[in-house]
Protein backbone atom coordinates (compact mmCIF):
# COMPACT_ATOMS: atom_id res chain seq x y z
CA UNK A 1 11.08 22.71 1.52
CA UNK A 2 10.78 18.95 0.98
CA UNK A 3 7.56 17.15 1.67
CA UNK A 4 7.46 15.83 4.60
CA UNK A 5 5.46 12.31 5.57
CA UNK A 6 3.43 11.11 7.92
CA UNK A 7 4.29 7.52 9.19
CA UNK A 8 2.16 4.80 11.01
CA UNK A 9 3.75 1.87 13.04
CA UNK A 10 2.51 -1.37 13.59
CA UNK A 11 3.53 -3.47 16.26
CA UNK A 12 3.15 -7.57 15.20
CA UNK A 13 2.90 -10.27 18.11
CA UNK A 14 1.85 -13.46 16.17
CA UNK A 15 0.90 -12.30 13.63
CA UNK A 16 -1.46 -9.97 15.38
CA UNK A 17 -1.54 -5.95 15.68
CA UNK A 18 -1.00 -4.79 19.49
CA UNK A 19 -0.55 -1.49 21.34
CA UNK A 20 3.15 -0.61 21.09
CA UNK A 21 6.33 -1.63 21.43
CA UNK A 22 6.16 -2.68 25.03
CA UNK A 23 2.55 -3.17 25.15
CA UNK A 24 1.76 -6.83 23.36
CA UNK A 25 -2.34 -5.98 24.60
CA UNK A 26 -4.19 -7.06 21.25
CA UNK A 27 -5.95 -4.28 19.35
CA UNK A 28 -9.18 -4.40 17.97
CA UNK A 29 -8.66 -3.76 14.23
CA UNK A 30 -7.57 -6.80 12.53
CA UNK A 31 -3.90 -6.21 11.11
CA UNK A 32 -5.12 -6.05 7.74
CA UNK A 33 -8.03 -4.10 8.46
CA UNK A 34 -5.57 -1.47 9.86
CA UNK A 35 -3.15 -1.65 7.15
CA UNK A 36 -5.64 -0.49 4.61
CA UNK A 37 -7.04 2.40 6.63
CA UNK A 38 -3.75 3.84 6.28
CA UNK A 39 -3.43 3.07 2.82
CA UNK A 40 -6.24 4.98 2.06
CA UNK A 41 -6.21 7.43 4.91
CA UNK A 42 -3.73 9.88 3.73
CA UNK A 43 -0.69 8.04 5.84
CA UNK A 44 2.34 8.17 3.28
CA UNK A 45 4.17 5.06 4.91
CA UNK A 46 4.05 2.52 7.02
CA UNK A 47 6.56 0.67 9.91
CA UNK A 48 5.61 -2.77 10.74
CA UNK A 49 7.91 -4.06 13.63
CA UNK A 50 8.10 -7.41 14.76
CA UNK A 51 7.94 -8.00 18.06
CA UNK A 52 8.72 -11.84 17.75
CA UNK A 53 10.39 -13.95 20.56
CA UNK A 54 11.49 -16.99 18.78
CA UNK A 55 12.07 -18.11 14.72
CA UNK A 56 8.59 -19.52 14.31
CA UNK A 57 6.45 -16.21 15.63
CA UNK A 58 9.54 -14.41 13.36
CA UNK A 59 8.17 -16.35 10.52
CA UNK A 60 4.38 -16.02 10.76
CA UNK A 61 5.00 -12.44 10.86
CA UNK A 62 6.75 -12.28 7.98
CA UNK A 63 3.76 -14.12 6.41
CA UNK A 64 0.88 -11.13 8.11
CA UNK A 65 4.07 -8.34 6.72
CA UNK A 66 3.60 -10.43 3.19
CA UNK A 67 -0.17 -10.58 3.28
CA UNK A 68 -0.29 -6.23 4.23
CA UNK A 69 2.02 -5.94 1.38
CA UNK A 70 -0.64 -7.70 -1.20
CA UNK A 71 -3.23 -5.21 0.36
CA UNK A 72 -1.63 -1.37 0.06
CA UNK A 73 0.07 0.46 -2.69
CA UNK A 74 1.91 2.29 0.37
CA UNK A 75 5.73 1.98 0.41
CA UNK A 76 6.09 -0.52 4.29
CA UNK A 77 9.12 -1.40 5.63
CA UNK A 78 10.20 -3.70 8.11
CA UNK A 79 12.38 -4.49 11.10
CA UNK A 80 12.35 -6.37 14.32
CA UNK A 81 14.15 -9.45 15.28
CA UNK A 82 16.60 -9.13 12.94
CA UNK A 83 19.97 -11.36 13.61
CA UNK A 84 21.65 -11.98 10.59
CA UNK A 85 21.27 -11.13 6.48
CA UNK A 86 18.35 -13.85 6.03
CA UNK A 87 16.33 -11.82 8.39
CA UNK A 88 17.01 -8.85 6.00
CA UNK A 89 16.05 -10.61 3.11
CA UNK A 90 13.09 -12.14 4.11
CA UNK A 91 11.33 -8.82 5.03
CA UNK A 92 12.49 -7.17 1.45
CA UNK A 93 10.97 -10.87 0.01
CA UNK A 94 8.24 -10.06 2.01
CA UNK A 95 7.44 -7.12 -0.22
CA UNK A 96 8.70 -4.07 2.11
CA UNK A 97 10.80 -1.73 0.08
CA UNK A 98 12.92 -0.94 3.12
CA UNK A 99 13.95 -2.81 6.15
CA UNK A 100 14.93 -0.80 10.03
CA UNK A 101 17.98 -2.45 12.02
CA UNK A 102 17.93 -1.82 15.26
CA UNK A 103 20.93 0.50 16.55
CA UNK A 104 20.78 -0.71 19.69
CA UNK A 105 22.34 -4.51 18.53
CA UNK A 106 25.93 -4.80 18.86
CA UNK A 107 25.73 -6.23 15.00
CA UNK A 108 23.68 -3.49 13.23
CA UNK A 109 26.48 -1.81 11.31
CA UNK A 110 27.96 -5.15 10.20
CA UNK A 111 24.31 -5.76 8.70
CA UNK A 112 23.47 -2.17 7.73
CA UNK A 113 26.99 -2.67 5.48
CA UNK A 114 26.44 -5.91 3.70
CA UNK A 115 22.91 -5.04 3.26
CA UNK A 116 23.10 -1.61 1.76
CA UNK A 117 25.84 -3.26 -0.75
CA UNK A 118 23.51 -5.73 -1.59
CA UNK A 119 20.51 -4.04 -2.17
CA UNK A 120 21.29 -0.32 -2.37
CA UNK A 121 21.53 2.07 1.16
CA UNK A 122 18.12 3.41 0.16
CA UNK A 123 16.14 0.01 1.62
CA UNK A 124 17.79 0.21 4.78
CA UNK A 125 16.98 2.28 7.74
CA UNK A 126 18.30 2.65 11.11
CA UNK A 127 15.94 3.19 14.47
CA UNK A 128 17.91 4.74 17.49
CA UNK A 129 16.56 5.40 20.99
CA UNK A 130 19.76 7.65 21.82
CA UNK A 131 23.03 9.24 19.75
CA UNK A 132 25.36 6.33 20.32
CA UNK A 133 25.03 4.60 17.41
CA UNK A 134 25.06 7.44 15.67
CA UNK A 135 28.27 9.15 17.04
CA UNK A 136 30.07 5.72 17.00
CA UNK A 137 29.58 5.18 13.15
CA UNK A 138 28.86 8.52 12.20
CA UNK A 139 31.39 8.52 9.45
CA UNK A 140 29.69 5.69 7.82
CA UNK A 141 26.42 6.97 8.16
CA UNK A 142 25.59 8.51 5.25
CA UNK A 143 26.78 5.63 2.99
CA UNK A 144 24.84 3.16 4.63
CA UNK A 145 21.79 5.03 5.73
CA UNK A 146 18.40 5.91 3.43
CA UNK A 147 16.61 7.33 7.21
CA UNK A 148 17.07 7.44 10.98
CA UNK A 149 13.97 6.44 13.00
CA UNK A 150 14.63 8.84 15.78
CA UNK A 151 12.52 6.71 18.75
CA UNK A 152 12.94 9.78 21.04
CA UNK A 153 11.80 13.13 20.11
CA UNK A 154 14.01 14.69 22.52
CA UNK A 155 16.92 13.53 20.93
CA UNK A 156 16.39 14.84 17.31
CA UNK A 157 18.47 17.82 18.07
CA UNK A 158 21.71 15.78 18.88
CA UNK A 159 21.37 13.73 15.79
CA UNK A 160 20.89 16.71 13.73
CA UNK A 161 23.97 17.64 14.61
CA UNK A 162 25.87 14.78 13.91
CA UNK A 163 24.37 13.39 10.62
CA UNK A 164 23.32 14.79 7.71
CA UNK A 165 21.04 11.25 7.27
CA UNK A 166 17.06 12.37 7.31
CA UNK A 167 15.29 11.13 9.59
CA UNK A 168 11.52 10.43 11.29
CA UNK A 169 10.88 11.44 14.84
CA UNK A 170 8.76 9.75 16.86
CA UNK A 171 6.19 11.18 19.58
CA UNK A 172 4.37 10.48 22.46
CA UNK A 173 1.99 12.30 22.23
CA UNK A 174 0.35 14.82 19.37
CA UNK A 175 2.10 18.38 20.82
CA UNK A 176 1.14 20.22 17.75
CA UNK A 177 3.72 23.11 17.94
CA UNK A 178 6.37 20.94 18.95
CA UNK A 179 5.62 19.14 15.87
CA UNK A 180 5.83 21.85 13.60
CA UNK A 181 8.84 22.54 14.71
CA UNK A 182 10.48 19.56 13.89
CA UNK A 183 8.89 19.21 10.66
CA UNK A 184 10.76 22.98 9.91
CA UNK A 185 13.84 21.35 10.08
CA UNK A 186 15.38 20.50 6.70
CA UNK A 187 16.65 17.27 7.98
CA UNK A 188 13.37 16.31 9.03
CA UNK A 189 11.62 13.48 6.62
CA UNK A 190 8.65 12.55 8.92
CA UNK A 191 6.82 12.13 11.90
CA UNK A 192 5.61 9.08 13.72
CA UNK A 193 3.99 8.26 16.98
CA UNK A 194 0.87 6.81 18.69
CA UNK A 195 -1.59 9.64 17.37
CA UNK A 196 -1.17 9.02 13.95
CA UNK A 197 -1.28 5.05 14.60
CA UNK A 198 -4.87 5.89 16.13
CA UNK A 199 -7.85 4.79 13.86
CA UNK A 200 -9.92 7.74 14.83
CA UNK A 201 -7.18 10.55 13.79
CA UNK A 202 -7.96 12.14 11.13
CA UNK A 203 -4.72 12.42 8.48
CA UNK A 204 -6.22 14.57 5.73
CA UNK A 205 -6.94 16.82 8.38
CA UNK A 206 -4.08 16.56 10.05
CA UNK A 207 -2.28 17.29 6.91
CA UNK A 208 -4.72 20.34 6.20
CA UNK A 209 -3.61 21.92 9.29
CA UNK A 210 0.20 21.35 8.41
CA UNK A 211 0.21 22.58 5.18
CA UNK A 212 -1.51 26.15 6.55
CA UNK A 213 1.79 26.00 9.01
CA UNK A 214 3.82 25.96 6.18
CA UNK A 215 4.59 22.26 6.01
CA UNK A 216 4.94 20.78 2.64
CA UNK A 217 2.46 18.09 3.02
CA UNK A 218 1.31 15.14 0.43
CA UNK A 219 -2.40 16.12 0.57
CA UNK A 220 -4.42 17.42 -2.59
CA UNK A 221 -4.05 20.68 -4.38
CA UNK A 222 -6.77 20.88 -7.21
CA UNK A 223 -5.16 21.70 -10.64
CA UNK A 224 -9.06 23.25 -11.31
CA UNK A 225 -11.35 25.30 -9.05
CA UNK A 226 -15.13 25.31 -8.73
CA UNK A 227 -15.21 28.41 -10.91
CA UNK A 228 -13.03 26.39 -13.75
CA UNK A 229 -16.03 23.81 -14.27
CA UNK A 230 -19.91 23.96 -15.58
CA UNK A 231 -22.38 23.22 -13.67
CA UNK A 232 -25.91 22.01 -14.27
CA UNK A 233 -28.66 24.93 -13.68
CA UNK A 234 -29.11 23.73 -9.80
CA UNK A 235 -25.27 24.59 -9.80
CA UNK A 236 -24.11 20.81 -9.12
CA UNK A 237 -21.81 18.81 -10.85
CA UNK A 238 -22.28 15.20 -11.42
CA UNK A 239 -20.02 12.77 -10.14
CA UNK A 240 -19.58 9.25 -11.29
CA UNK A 241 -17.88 7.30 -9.05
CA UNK A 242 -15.74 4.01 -9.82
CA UNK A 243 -13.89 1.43 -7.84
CA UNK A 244 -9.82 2.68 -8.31
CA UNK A 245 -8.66 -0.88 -8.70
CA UNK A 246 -11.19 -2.65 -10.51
CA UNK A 247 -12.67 -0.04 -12.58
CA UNK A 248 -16.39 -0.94 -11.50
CA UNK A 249 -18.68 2.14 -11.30
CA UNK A 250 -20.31 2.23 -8.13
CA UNK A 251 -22.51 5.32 -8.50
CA UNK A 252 -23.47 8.28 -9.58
CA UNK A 253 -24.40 11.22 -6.87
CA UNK A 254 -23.74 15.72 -7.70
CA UNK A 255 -21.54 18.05 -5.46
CA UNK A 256 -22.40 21.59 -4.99
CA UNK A 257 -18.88 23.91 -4.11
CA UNK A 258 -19.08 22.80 -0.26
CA UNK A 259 -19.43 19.34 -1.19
CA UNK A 260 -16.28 19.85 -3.90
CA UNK A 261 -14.25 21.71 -0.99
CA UNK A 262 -14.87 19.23 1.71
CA UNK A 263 -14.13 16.15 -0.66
CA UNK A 264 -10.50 17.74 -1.43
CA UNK A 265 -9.85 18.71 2.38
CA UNK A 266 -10.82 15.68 4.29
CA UNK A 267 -9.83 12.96 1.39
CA UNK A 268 -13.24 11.41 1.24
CA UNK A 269 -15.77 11.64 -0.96
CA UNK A 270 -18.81 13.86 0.17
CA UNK A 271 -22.10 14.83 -1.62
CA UNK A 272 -24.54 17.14 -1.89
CA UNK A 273 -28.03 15.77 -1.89
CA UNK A 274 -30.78 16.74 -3.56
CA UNK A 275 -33.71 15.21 -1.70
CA UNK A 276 -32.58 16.13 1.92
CA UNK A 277 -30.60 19.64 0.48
CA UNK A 278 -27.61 18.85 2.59
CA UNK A 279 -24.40 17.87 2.81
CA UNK A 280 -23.48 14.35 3.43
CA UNK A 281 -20.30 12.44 3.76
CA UNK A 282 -20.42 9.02 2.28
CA UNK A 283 -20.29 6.28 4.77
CA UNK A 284 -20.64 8.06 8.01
CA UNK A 285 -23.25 6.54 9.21
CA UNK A 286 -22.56 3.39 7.39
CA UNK A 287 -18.72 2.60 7.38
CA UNK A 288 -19.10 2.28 3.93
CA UNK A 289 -16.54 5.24 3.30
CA UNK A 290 -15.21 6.38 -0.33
CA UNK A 291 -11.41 7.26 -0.18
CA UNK A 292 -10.18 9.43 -2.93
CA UNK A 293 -7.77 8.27 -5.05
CA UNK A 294 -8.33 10.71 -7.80
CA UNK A 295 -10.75 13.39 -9.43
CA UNK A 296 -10.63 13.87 -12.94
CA UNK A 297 -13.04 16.49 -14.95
CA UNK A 298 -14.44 15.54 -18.56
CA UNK A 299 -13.71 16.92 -22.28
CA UNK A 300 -16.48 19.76 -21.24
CA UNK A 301 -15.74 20.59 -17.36
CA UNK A 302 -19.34 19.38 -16.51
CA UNK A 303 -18.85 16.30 -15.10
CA UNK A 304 -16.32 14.67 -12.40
CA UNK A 305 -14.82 10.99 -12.61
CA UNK A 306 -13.74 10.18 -9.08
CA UNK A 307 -11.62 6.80 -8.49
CA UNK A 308 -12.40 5.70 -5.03
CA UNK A 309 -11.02 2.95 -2.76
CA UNK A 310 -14.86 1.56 -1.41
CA UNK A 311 -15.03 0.43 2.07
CA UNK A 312 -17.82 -2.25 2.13
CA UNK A 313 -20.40 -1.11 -0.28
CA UNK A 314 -21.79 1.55 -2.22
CA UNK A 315 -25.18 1.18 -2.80
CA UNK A 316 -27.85 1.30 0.14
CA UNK A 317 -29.20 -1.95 -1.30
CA UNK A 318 -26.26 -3.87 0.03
CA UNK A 319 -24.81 -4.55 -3.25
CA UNK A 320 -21.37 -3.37 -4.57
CA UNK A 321 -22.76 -1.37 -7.11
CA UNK A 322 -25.86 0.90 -7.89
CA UNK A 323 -25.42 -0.34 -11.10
CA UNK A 324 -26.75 -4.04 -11.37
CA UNK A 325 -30.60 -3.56 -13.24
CA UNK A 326 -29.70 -5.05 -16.41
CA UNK A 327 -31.50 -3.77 -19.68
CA UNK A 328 -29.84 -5.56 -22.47
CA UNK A 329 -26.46 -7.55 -22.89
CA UNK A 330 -23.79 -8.79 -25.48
CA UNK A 331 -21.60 -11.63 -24.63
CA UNK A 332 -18.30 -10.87 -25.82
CA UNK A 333 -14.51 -12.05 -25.30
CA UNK A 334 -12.71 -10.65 -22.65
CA UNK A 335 -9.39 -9.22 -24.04
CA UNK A 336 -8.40 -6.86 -21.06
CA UNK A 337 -5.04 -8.29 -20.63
CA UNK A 338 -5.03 -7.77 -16.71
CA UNK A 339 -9.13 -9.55 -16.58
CA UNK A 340 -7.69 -12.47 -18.62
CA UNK A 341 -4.49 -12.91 -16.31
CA UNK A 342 -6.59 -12.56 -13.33
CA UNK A 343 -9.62 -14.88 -14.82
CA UNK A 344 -7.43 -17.68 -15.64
CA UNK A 345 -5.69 -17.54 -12.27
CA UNK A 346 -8.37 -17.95 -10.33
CA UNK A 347 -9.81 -20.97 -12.81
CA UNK A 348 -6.71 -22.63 -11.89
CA UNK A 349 -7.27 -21.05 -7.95
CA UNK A 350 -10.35 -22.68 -7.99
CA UNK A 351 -9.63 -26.34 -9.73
CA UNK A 352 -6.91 -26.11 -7.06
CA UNK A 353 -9.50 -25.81 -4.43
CA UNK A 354 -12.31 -28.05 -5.88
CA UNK A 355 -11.05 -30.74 -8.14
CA UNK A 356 -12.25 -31.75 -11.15
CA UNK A 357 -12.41 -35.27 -12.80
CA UNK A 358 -10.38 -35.26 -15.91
CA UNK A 359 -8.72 -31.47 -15.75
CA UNK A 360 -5.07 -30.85 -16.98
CA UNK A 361 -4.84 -28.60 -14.44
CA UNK A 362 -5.72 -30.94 -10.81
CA UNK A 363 -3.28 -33.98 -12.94
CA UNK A 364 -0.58 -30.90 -12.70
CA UNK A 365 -1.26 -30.31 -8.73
CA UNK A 366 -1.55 -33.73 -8.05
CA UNK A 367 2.06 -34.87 -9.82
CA UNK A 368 3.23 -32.23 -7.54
CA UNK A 369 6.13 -28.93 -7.86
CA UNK A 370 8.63 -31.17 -9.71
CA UNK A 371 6.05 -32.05 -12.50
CA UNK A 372 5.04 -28.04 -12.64
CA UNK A 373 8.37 -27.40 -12.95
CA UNK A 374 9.22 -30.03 -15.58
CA UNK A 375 6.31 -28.03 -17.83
CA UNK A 376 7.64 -24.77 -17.21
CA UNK A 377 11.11 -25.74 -18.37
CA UNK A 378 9.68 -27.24 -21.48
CA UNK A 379 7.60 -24.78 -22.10
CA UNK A 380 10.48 -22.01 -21.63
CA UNK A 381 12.34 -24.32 -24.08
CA UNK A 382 9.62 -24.41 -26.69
CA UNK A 383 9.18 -20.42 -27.02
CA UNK A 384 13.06 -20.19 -27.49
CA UNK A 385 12.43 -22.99 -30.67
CA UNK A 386 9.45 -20.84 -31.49
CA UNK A 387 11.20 -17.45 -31.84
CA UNK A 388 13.56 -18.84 -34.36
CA UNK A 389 10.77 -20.03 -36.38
CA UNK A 390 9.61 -16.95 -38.89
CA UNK A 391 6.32 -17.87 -38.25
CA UNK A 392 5.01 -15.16 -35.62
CA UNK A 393 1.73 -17.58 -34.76
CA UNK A 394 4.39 -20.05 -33.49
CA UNK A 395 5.80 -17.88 -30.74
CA UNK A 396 1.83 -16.81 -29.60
CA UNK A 397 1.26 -20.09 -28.61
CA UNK A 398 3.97 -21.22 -26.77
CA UNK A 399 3.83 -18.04 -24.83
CA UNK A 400 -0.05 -18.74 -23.96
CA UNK A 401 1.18 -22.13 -23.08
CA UNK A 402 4.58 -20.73 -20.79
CA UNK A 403 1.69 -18.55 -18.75
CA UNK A 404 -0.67 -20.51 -18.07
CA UNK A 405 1.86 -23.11 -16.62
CA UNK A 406 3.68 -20.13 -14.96
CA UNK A 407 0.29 -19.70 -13.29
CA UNK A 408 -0.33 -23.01 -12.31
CA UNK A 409 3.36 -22.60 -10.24
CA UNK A 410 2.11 -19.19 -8.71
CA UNK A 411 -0.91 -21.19 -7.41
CA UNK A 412 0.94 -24.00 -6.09
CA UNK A 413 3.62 -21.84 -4.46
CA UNK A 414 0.69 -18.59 -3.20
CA UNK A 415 1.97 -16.58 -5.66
CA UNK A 416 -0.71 -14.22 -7.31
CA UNK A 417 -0.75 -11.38 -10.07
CA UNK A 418 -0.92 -8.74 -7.62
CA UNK A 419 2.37 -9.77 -5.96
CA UNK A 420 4.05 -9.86 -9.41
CA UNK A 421 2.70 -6.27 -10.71
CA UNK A 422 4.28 -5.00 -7.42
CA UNK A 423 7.67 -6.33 -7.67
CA UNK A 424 7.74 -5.19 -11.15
CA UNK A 425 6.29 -1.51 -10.75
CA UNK A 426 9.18 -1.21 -7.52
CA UNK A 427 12.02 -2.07 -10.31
């Protein structure tokens, strides 16, 4: 059986998340806010529609669908409002790797076409309230189609039976057996619907429960067991615990087998401590909650590395870290080619922000795009001279030169690094 997926939808009214589809009533988690509890949540995509009325609401969504795209590694897509190709475009500029027409437009098919021939059928997805769509063009279908977004759960049956296109279904409510049902069918790619959307539902659970149903389910299966690792004479393993996208370590706290267990069931990182001699989930009481990303055991089995996504803090001091008691320290020179990238960026973020009398860099922004430009160009032109020359010490600095003007245009146009590492790691 394939895996199947669980799918959260956000509805955008400018700019803002709100209830539903026909329910603009603001929610309380701000739109990013909610985009990264799913990212770290155990949701395995997301659906941002946009509910907009007119070309400049249309627009500042796009900007809030850009900004939740700069914030998750989840795949989004996109659709809402969507007229013509440009709308299609500027979602999949946007950063969503797929867009949704609606099937209910008289145009959809037209779109669907040129859009699936210009960027491949798997980006484009088709959400249908009823079959008609779907029996209309159901001989184009499958060439045109990566998904159906089945709106209406009752209907899944009927499009079963005309397409062989996957599809997500969509529910009203969380009927459990009814659910796992649909997720038996072989057709089936996903589920969606208000439950999942909620905040307070738990997805690693939810996922848990699927999986003993039979569901294939994206949730962890340890490639070791308790038995397979060493543990300290109080029968605990350390844990160190780092940040999964900056590499900080955060802390270091031991799991007994219940603590090891729980961690890999509910997706976040719990502990056993030594002090109290219980179990405790990290940021309970807090907020300050540790999603897994990943557990890793050493050379010897005796002690756990666990990447975490860090909600708020980690140490009960209020700082990032536990780590931050200096002993002793070497200055050295940065060669981490991400650190350096991102350094240097925000240098030029920051001269951007707060001038500085006599800086290259604020006599770029101030000549404006066309002089930023005008450098890049030469720039691009002097590597090309460069590489002809046998000298390889030539080439290094010309290409130093090319990215740190190339940087200087990402600032001016709010373009950053992490934007650029997506679009390349989607080609």
């Amino acid at each position: 059986m394939e895996q199947k997926n669980i799918v959260a939808t956000i509805y955008l009214k400018n700019g803002q998340a709100v209830s539903g589809m026909r329910d603009d009533s603001p929610l309380d988690y701000d739109v990013i806010q909610l985009a990264r509890l799913y990212n770290d949540s155990g949701v395995d995509k997301i659906i941002v529609f946009d509910l907009s009325d007119d070309d400049d609401e249309h627009e500042k969504n796009i900007n809030t669908i850009k900004n939740i795209n700069r914030n998750v590694e989840l795949k989004v897509c996109a659709g809402g409002n969507i007229n013509r190709m440009e709308d299609i475009k500027k979602f999949i500029y946007a950063g969503c790797l797929q867009v949704v027409v609606n099937g209910a437009k008289p145009n959809s098919m037209e779109l669907a076409e040129e859009a699936s021939k210009r960027f491949g059928k798997d980006r484009i997805l088709v959400s249908v309230d009823n079959v008609d769509f779907i029996f209309k063009h159901r001989s184009k279908m499958q060439e045109n189609f990566h998904e159906v977004l089945v709106l209406n759960h009752l209907r899944f049956d009927a499009v079963e039976n005309i397409t062989d296109v996957p599809y997500v279904v969509y529910f009203d409510s969380c009927d459990y057996d009814k659910i796992v049902e649909v997720l038996k069918h072989e057709n089936t790619r996903g589920v969606a619907g208000a439950f999942i959307d909620d905040p307070g539902t738990d997805i690693m659970e939810l996922k848990t429960t699927l999986s003993r149903a039979g569901i294939k389910m994206d949730n962890f299966e340890p490639a070791l067991r308790w038995q397979d690792l060493k543990k300290n004479p109080d029968g605990l393993i350390p844990v160190i615990v780092q940040d999964y996208r900056t590499d900080e370590v955060l802390m270091l706290a031991y799991m007994n087998e219940e603590a090891f267990r729980t961690t890999i069931s509910i997706g976040k990182m719990t502990y056993y401590s030594r002090s109290r001699r219980e179990l405790w989930t990290k940021g309970m009481t807090s907020g300050h909650i540790q999603y897994v990303k990943s557990l890793t055991a050493d050379c010897d089995f005796d002690t756990i590395l666990a990447k975490v996504s860090q909600v708020g803090v980690a140490c009960h001091t209020g700082s990032m870290s536990c780590f931050f008691n200096e002993i002793v320290k070497k200055e050295y020179m940065e060669k981490n080619p991400l650190k350096v990238f991102e350094d240097v960026y925000h240098i030029i973020l920051d001269r951007k922000e707060h001038p500085k009398e006599g800086s290259y860099t604020n006599y770029l922004f101030d000549k404006g795009l066309d002089k930023i430009l005008k450098k890049v160009g030469e720039e691009a032109t002097e590597i090309v001279i460069a590489a002809k020359n046998p000298d390889p010490e030539e080439i290094k600095y010309e290409i130093s030169d090319f990215l740190y003007h190339i940087m200087v245009l990402m600032a001016e146009k709010g373009v950053t690094w992490e934007e650029i590492t997506q679009e390349l790691s989607q080609r």
